[in-house]
N, C-alpha and C. Protein backbone atom coordinates (compact mmCIF):
# COMPACT_ATOMS: atom_id res chain seq x y z
N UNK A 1 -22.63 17.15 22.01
CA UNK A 1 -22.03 15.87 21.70
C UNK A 1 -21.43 15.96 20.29
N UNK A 2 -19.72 15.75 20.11
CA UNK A 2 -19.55 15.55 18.73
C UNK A 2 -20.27 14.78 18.10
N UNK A 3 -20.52 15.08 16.67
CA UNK A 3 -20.55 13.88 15.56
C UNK A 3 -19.17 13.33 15.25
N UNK A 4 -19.72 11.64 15.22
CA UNK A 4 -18.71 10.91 14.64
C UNK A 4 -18.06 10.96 13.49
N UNK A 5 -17.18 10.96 12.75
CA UNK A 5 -17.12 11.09 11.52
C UNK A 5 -16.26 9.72 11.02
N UNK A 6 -17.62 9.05 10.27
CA UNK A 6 -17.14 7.43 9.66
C UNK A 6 -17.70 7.63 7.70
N UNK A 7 -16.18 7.33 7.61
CA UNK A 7 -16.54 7.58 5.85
C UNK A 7 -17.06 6.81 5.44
N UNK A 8 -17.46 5.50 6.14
CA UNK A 8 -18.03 4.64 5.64
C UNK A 8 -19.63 5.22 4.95
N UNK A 9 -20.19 4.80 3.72
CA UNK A 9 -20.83 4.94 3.51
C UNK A 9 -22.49 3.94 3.00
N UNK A 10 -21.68 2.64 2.70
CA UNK A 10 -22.30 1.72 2.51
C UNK A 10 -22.20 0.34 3.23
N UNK A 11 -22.41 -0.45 3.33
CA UNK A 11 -22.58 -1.83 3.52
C UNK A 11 -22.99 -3.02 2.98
N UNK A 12 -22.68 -4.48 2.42
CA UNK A 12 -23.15 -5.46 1.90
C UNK A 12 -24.32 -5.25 2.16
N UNK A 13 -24.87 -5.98 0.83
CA UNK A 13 -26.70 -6.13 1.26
C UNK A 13 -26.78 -7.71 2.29
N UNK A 14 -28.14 -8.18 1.93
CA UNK A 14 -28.18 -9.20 2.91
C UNK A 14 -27.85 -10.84 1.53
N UNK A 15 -28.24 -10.50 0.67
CA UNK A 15 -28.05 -11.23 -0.23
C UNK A 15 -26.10 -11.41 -0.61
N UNK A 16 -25.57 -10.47 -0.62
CA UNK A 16 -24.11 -10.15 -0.65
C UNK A 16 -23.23 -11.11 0.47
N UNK A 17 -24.23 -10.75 1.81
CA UNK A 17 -23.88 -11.12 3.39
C UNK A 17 -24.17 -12.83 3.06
N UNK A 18 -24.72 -13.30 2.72
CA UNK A 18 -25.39 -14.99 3.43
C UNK A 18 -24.69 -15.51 2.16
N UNK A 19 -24.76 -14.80 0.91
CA UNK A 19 -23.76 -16.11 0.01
C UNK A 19 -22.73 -15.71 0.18
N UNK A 20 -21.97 -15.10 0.84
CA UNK A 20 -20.74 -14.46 0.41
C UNK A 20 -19.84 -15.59 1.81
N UNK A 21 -20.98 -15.81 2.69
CA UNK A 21 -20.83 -17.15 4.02
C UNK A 21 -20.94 -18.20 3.96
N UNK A 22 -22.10 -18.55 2.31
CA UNK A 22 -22.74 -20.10 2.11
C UNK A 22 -21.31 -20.24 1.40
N UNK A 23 -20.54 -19.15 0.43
CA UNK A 23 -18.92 -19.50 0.12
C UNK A 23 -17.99 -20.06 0.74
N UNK A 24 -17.38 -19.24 1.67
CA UNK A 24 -16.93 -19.26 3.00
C UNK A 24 -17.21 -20.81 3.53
N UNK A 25 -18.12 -20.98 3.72
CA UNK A 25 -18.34 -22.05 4.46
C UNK A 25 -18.14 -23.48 3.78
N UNK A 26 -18.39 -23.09 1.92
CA UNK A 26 -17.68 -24.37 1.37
C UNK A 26 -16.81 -24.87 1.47
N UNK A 27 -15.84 -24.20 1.97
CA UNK A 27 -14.77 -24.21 1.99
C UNK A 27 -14.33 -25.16 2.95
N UNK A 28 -14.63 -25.60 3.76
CA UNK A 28 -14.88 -26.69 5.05
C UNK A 28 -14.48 -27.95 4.29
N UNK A 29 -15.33 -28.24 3.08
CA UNK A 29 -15.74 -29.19 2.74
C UNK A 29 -14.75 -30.21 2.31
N UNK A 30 -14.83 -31.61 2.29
CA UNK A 30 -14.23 -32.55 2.21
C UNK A 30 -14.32 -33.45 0.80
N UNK A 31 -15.24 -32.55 0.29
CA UNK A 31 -15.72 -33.64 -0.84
C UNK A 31 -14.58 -32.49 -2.32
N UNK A 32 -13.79 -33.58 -2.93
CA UNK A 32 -13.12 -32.67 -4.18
C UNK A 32 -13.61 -32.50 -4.97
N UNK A 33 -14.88 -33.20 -5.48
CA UNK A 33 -15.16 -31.98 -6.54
C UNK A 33 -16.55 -31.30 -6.23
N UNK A 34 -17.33 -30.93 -5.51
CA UNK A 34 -18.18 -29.96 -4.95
C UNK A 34 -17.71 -29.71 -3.82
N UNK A 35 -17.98 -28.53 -3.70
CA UNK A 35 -17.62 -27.35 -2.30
C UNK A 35 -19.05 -26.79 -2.23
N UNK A 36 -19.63 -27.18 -1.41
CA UNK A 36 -21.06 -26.54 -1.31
C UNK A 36 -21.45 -26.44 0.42
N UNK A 37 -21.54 -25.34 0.51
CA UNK A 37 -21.89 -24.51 1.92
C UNK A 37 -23.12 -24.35 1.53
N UNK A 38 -24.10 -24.03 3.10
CA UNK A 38 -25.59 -23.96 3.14
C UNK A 38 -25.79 -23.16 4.17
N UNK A 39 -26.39 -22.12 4.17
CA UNK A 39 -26.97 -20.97 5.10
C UNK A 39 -28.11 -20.46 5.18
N UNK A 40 -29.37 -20.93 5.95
CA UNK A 40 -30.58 -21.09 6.19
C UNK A 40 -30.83 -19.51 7.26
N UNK A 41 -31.37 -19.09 6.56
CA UNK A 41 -31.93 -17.65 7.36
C UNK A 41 -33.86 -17.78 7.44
N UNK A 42 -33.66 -17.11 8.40
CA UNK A 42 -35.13 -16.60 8.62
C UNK A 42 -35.99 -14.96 8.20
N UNK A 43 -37.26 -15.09 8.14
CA UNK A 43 -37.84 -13.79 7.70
C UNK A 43 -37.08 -12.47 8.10
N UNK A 44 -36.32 -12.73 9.54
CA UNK A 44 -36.07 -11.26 9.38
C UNK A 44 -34.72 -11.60 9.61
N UNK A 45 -33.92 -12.20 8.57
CA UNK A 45 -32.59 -12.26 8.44
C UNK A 45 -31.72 -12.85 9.71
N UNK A 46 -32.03 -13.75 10.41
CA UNK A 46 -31.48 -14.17 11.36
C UNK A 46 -30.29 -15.44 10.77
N UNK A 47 -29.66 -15.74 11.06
CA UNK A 47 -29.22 -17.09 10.67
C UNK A 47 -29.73 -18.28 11.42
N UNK A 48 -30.37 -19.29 10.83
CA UNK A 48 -30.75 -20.44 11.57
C UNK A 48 -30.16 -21.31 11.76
N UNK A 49 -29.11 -21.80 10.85
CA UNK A 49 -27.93 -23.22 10.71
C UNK A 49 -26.95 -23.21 9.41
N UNK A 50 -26.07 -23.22 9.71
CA UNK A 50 -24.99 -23.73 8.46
C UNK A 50 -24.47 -24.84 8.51
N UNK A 51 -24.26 -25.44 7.35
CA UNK A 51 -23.99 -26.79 6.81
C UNK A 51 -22.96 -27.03 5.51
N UNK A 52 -22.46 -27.96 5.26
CA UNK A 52 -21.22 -27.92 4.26
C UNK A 52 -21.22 -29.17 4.32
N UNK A 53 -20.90 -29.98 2.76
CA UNK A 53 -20.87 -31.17 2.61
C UNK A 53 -19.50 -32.17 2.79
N UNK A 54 -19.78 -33.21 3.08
CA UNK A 54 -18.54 -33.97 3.60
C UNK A 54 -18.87 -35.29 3.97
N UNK A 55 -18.38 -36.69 4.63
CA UNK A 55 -18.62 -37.40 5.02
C UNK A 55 -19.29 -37.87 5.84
N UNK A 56 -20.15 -38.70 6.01
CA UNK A 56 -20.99 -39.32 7.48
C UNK A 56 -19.71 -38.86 8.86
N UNK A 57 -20.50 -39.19 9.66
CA UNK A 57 -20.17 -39.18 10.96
C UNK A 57 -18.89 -40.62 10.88
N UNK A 58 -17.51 -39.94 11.16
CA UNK A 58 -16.79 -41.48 10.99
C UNK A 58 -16.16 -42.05 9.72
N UNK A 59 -16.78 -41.51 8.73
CA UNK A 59 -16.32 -42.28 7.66
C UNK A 59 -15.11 -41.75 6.74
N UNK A 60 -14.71 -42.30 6.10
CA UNK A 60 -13.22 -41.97 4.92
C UNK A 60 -13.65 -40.16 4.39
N UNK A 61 -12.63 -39.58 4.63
CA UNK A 61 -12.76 -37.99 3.86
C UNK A 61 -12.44 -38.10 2.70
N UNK A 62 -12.85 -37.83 1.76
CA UNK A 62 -12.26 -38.02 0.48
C UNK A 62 -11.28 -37.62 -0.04
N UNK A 63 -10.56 -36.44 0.52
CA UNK A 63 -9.42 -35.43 0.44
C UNK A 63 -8.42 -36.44 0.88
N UNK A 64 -8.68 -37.36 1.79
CA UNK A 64 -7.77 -38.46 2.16
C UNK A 64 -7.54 -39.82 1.70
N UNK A 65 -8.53 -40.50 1.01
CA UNK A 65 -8.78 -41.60 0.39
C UNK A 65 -9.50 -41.69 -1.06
N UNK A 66 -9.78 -40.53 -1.37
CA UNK A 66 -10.01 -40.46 -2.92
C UNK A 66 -11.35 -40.34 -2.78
N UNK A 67 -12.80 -40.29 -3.88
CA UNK A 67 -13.97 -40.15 -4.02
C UNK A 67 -14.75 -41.70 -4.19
N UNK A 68 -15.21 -42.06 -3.65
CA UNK A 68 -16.05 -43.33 -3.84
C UNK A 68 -16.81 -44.07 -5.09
N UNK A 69 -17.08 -42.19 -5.75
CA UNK A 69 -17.58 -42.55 -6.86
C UNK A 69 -16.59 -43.06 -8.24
N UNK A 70 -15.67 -42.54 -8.36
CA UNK A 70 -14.40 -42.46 -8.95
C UNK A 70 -13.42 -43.27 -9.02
N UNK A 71 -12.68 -43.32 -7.29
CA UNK A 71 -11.75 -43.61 -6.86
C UNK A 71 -11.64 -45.38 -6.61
N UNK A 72 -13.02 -45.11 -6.28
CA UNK A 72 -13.50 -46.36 -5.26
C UNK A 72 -13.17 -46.50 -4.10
N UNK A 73 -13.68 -47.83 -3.27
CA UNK A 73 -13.45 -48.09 -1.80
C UNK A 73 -12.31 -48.03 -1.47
N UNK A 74 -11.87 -47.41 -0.57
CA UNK A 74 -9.82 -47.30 -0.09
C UNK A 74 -9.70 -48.99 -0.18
N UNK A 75 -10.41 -49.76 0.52
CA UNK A 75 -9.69 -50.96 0.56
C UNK A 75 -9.85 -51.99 -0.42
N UNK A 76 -10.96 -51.99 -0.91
CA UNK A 76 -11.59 -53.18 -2.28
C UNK A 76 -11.02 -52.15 -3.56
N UNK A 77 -11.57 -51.05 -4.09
CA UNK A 77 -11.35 -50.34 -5.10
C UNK A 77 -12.68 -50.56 -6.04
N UNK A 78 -13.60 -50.82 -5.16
CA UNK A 78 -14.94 -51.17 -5.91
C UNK A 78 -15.93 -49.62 -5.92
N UNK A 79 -15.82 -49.25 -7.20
CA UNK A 79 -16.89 -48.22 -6.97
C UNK A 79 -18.41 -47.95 -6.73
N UNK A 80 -18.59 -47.39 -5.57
CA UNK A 80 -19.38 -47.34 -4.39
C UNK A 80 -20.21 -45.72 -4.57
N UNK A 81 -21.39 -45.62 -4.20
CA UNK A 81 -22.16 -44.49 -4.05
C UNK A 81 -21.23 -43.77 -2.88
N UNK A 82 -21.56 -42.31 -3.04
CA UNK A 82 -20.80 -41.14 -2.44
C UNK A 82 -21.21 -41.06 -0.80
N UNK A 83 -19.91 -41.25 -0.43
CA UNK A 83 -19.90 -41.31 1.04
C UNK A 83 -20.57 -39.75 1.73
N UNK A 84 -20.28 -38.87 1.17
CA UNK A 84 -20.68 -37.41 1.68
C UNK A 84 -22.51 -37.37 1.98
N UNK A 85 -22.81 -36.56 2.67
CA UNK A 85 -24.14 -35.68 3.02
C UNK A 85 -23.90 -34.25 2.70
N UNK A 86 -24.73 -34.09 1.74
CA UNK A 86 -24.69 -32.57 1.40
C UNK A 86 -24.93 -31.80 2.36
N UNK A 87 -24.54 -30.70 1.82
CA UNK A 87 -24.46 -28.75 2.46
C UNK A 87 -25.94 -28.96 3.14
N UNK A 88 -26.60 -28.78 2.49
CA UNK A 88 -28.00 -29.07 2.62
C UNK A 88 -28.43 -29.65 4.01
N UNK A 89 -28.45 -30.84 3.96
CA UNK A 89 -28.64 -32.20 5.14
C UNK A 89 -27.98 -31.73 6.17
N UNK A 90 -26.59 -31.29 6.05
CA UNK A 90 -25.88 -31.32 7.49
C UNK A 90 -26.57 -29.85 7.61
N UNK A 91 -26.96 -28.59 7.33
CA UNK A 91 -27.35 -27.73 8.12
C UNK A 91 -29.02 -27.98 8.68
N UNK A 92 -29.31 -29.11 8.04
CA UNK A 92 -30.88 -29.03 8.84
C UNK A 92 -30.64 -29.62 10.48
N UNK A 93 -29.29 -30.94 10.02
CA UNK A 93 -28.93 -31.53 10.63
C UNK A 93 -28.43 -30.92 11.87
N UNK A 94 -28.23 -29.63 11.77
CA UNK A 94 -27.26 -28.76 12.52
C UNK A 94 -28.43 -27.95 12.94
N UNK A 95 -29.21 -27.74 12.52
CA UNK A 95 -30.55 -27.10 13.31
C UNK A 95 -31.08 -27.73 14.48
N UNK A 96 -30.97 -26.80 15.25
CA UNK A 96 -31.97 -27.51 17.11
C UNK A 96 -33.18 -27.68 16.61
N UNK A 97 -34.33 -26.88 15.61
CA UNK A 97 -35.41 -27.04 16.31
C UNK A 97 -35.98 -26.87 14.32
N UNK A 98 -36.30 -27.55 14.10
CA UNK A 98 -36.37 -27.96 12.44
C UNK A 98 -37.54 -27.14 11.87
N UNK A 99 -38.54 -27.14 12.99
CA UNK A 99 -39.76 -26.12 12.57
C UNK A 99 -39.04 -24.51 12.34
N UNK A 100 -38.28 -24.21 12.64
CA UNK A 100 -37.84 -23.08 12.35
C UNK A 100 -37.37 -22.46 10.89
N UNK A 101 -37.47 -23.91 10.04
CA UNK A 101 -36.87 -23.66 8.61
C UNK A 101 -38.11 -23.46 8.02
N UNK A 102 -39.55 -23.97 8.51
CA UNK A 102 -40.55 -23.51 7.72
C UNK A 102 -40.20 -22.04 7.20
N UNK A 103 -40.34 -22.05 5.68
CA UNK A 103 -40.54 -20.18 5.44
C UNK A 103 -39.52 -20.15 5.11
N UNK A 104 -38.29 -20.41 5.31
CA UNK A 104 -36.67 -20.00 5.60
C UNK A 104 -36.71 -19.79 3.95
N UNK A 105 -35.43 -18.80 3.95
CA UNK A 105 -34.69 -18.71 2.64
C UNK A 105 -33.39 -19.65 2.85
N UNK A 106 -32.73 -20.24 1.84
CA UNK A 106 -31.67 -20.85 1.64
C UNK A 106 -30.63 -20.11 0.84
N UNK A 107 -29.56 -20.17 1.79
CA UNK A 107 -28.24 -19.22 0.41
C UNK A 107 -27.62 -20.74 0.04
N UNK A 108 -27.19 -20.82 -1.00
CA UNK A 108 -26.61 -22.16 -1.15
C UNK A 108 -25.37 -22.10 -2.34
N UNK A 109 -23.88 -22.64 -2.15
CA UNK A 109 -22.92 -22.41 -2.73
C UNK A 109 -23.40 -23.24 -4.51
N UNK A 110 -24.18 -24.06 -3.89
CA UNK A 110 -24.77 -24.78 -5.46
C UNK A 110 -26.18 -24.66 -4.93
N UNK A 111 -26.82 -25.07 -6.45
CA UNK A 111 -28.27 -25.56 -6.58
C UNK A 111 -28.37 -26.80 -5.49
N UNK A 112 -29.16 -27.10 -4.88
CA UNK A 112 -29.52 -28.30 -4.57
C UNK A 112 -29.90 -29.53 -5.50
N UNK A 113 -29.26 -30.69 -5.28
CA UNK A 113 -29.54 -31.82 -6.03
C UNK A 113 -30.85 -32.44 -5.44
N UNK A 114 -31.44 -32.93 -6.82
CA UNK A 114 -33.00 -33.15 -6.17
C UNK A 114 -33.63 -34.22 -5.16
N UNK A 115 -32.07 -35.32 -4.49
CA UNK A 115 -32.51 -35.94 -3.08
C UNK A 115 -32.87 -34.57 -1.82
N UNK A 116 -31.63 -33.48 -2.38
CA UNK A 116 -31.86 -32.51 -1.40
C UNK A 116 -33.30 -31.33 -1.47
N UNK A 117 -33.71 -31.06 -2.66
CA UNK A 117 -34.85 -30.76 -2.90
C UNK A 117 -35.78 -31.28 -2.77
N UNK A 118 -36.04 -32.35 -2.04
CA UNK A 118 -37.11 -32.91 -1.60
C UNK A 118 -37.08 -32.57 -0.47
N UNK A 119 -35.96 -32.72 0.40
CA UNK A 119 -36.28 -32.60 1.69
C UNK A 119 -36.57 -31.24 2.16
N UNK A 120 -35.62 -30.33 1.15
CA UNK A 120 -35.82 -29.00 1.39
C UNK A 120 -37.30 -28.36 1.28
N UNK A 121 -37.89 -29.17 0.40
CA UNK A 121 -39.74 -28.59 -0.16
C UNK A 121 -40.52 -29.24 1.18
N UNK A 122 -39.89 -30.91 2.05
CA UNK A 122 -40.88 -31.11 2.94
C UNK A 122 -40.42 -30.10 4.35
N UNK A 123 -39.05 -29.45 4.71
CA UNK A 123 -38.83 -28.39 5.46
C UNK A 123 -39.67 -27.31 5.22
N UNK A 124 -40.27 -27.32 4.31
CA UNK A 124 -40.96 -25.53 3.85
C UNK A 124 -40.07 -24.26 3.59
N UNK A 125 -38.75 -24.88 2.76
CA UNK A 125 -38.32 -23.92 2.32
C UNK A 125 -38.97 -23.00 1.29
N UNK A 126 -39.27 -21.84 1.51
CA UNK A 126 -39.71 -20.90 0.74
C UNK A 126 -39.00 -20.00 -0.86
N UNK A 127 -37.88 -20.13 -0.39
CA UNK A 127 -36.67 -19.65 -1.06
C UNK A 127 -35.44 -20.81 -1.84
N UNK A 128 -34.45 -20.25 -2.23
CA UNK A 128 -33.14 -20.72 -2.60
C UNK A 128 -32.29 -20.13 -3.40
N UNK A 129 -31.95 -19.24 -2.94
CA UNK A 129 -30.37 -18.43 -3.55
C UNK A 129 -29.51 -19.22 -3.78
N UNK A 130 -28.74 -19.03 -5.07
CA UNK A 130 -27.77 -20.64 -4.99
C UNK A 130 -26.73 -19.38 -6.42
N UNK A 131 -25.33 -19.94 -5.90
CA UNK A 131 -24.13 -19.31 -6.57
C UNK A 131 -23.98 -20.31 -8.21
N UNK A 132 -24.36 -21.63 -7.72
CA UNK A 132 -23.62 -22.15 -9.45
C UNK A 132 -24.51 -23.49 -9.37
N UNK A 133 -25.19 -24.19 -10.98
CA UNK A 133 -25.89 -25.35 -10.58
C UNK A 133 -24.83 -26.52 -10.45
N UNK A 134 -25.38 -27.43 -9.78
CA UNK A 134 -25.14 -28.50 -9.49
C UNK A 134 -24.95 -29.49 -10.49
N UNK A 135 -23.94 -30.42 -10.59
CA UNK A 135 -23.62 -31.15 -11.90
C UNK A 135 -23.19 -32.64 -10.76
N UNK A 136 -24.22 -33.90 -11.24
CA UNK A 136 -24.11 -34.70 -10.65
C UNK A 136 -22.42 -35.65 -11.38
N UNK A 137 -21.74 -36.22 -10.69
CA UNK A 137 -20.53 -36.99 -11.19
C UNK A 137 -21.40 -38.22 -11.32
N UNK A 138 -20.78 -38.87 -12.42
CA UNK A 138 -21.46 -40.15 -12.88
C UNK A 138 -20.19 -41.08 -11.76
N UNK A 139 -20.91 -42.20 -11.87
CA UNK A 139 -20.47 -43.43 -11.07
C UNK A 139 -19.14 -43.79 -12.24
N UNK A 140 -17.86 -43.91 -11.34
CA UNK A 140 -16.96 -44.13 -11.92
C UNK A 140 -15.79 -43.40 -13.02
N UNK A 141 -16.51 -42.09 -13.53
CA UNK A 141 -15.85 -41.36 -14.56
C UNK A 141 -15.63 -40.09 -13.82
N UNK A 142 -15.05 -39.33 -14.58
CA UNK A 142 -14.96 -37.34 -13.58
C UNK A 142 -15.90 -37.07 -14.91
N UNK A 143 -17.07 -37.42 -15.54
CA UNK A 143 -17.97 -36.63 -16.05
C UNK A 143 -18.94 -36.38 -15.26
N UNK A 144 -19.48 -35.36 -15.59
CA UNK A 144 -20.79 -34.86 -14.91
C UNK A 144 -22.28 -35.18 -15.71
N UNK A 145 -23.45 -34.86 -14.82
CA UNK A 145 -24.39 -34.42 -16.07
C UNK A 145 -25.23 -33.59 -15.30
N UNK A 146 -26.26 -32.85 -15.77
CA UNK A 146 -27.04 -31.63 -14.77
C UNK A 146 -28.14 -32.47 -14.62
N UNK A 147 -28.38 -31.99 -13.58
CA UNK A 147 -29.82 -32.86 -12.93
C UNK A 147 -31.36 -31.26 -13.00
N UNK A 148 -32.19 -31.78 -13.88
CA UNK A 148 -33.27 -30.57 -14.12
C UNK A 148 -34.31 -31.05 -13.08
N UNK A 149 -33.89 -32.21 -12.45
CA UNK A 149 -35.47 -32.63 -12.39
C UNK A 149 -35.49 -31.45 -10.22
N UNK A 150 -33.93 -30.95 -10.18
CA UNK A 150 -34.14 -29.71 -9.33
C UNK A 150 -35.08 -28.85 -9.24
N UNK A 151 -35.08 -27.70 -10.36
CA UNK A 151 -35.99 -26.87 -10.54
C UNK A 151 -36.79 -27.51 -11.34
N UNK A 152 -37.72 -28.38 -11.74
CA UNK A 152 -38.80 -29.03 -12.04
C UNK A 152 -39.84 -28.92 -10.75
N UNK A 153 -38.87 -29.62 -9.63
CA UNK A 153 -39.46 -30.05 -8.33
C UNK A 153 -39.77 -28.60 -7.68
N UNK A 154 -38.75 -27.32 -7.98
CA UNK A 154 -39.10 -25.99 -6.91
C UNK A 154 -40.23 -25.69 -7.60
N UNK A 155 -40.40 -25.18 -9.17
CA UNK A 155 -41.41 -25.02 -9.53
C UNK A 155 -42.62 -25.46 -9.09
N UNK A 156 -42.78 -26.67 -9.62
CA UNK A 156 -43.99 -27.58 -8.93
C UNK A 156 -44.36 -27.29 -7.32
N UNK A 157 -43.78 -26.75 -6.81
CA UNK A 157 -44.17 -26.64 -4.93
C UNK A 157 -44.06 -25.24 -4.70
N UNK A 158 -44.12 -24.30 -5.47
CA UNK A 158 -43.58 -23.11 -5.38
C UNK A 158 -42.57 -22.54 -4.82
N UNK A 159 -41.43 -23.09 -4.79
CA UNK A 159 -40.24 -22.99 -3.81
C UNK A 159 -39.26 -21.86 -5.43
N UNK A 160 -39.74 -20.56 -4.73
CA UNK A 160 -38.72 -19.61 -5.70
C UNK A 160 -37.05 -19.76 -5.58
N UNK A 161 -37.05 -20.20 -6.73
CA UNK A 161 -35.13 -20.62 -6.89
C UNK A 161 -34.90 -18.95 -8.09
N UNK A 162 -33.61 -18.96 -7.22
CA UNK A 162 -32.88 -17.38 -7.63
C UNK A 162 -31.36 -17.86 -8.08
N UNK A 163 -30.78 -17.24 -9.29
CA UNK A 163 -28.94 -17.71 -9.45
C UNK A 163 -28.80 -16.18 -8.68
N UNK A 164 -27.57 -16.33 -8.20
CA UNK A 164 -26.92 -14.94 -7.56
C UNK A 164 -26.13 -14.34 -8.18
N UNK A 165 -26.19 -13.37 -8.40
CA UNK A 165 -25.48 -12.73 -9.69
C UNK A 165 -24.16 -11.52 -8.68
N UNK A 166 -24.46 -11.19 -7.68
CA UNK A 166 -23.65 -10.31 -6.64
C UNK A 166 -22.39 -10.20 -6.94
N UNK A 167 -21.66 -9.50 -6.19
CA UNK A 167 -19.99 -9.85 -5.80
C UNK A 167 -19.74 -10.80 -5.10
N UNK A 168 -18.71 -11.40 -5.20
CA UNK A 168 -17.97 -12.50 -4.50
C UNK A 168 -16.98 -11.91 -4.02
N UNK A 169 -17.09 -11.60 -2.06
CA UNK A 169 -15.63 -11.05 -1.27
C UNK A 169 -14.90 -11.67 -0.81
N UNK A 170 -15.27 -13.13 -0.89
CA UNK A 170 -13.98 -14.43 -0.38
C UNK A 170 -13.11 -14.69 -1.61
N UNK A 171 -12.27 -15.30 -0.72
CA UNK A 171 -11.06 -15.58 -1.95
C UNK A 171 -10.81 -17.23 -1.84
N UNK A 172 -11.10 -17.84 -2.74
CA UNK A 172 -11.07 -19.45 -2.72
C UNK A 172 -9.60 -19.63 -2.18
N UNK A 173 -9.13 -20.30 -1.72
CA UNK A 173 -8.25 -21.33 -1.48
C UNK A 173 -7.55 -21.98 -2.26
N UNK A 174 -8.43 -22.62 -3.36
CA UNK A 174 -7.92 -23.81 -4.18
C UNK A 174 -7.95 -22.89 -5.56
N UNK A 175 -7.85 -21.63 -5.73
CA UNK A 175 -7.23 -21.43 -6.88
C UNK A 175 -6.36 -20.80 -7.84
């Protein structure tokens, strides 16, 4: 039987592989100023659910009617809490069978904000790979401010949070 001959010599790791998709997958997203994709794997690297943040079921996209927090309501102009569900939410949301995230690692295009770190610590996330932290928009302005009380909360539950330091093989869109 010949040998094949493939010059290939290497391959992405698995860390390379799941953020390089939790990227990828931001990209979906509807909300302008976070792009945050979510990719929930299991112990032996399976993928369990992906998720990307954006609007309720039904409601105004922001790419189309401006940010709620900011912009305000398309029709009053009254500024209103953020219509979106994070990266986060919609991939649990997107999970059939929820016990399956016990244990799970998380690749995540951001840190999780700490409504989402709660839910993520009562899932039994074990993990959280995350590309860039999370900077909450204040009500009404395009300032931000960082929210600590994130990794306060992983600490406290032992939920190991990792920044990803890798290559990035997608190519954004928007820049």
């Amino acid at each position: 039987m010949p040998r094949l001959q493939n010059p290939k010599t290497d391959r992405l790791s698995w860390d390379e592989m799941f953020m390089n998709l939790a990227l990828l997958t931001s990209q979906r997203t509807a909300c302008r100023y976070h792009e945050c994709g979510a990719v929930f794997v299991d112990a032996n690297k399976r993928i369990i659910s992906i998720g990307y943040n954006g609007p309720t079921e039904g409601d105004y996209h922001c790419t189309e009617v401006g940010c709620a927090k900011i912009d305000g309501d398309p029709m009053t102009g009254e500024i209103k809490r953020c219509r979106g569900a994070h990266g986060e939410m919609n991939a649990i949301v997107n999970c059939q069978d929820t016990t399956r995230l016990r244990g799970a690692t998380l690749y995540s295009a951001t840190l999780p904000c700490y409504d989402c770190m709660k839910v993520l610590n009562n899932a039994g996330i074990k993990e959280i790979i995350y590309f860039e932290e999370y900077e909450r928009i204040k009500d009404g302005i395009k300032e931000t401010e960082k929210e600590n009380e994130s990794h306060e909360l992983a600490k406290s539950r032992g939920i190991n949070l990792r920044k990803y330091d890798g290559p990035i093989y997608i190519i954004k869109k928007h820049q």
